[in-house]
C-alpha atoms as a PDB file:
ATOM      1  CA  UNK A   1      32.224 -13.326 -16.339  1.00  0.00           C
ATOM      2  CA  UNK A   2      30.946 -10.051 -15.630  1.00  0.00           C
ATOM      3  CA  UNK A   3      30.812  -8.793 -12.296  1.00  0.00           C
ATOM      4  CA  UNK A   4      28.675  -6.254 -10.940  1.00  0.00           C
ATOM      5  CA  UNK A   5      28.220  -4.361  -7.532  1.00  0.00           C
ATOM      6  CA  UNK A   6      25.644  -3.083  -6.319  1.00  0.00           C
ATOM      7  CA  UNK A   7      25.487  -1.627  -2.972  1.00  0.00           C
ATOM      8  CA  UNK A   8      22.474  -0.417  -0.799  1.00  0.00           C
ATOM      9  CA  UNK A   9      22.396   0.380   2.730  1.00  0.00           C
ATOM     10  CA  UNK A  10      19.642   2.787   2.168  1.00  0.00           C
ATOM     11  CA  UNK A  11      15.303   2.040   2.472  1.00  0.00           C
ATOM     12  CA  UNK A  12      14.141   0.703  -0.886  1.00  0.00           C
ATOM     13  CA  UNK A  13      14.066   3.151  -3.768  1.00  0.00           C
ATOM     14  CA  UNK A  14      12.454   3.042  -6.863  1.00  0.00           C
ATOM     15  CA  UNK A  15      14.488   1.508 -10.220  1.00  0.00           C
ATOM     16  CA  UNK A  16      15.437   4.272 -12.365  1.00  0.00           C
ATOM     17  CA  UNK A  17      17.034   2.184 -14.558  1.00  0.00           C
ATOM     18  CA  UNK A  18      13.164   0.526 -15.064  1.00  0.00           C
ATOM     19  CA  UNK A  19      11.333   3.425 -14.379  1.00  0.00           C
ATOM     20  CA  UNK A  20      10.076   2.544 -10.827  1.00  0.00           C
ATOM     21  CA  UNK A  21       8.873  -0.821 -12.427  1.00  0.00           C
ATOM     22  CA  UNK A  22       9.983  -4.953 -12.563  1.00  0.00           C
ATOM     23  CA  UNK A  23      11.303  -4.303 -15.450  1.00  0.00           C
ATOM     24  CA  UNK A  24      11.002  -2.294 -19.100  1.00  0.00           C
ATOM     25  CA  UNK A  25       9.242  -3.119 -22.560  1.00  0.00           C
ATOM     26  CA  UNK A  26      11.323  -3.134 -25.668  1.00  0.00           C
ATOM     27  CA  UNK A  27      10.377  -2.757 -29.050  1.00  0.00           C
ATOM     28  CA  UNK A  28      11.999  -3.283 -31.902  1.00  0.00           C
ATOM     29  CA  UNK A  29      11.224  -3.680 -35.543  1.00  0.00           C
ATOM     30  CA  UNK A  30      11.781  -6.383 -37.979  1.00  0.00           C
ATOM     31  CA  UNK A  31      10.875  -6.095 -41.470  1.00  0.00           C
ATOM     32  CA  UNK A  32       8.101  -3.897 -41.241  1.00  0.00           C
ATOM     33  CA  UNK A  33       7.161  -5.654 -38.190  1.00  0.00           C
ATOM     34  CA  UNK A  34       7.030  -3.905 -34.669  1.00  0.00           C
ATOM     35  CA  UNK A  35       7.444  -6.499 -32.033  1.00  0.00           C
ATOM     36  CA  UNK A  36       7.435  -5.531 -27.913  1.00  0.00           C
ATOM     37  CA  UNK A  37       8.963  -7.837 -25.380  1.00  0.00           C
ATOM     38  CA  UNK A  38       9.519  -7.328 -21.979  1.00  0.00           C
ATOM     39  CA  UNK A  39      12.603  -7.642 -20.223  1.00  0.00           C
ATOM     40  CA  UNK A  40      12.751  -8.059 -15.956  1.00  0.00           C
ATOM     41  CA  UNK A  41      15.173  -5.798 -15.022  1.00  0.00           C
ATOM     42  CA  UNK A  42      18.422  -7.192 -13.763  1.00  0.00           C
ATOM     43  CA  UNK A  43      19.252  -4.482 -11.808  1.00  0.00           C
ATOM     44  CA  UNK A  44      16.377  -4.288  -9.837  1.00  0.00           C
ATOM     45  CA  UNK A  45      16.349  -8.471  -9.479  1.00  0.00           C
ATOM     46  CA  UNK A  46      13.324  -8.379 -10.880  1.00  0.00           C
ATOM     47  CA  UNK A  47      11.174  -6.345  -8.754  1.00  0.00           C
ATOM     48  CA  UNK A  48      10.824  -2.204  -8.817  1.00  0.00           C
ATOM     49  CA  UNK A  49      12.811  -1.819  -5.839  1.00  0.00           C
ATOM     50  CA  UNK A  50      16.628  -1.898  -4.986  1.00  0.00           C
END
């Protein structure tokens, strides 16, 4: 089980670990093949705020 805190008593800020977004497109390649899939950011529960 991994446990993680994350604490805010501040107003919303952006997700810098998504770049201000609900999450962050990766891409990798596969044989010659260049595939993108986007991941929701866990951090951010999804959403671009925190």
């Amino acid at each position: 089980m991994t446990a993680r805190v994350i604490t805010c008593f501040h107003a919303p800020q952006s997700c810098t670990a998504c770049r201000g977004s609900g999450g962050s497109t990766t891409t990798e390649t596969v044989n010659g093949v260049t595939r993108s899939q986007w991941q929701s950011c866990d951090a951010c529960n999804g959403s671009g705020q925190r």
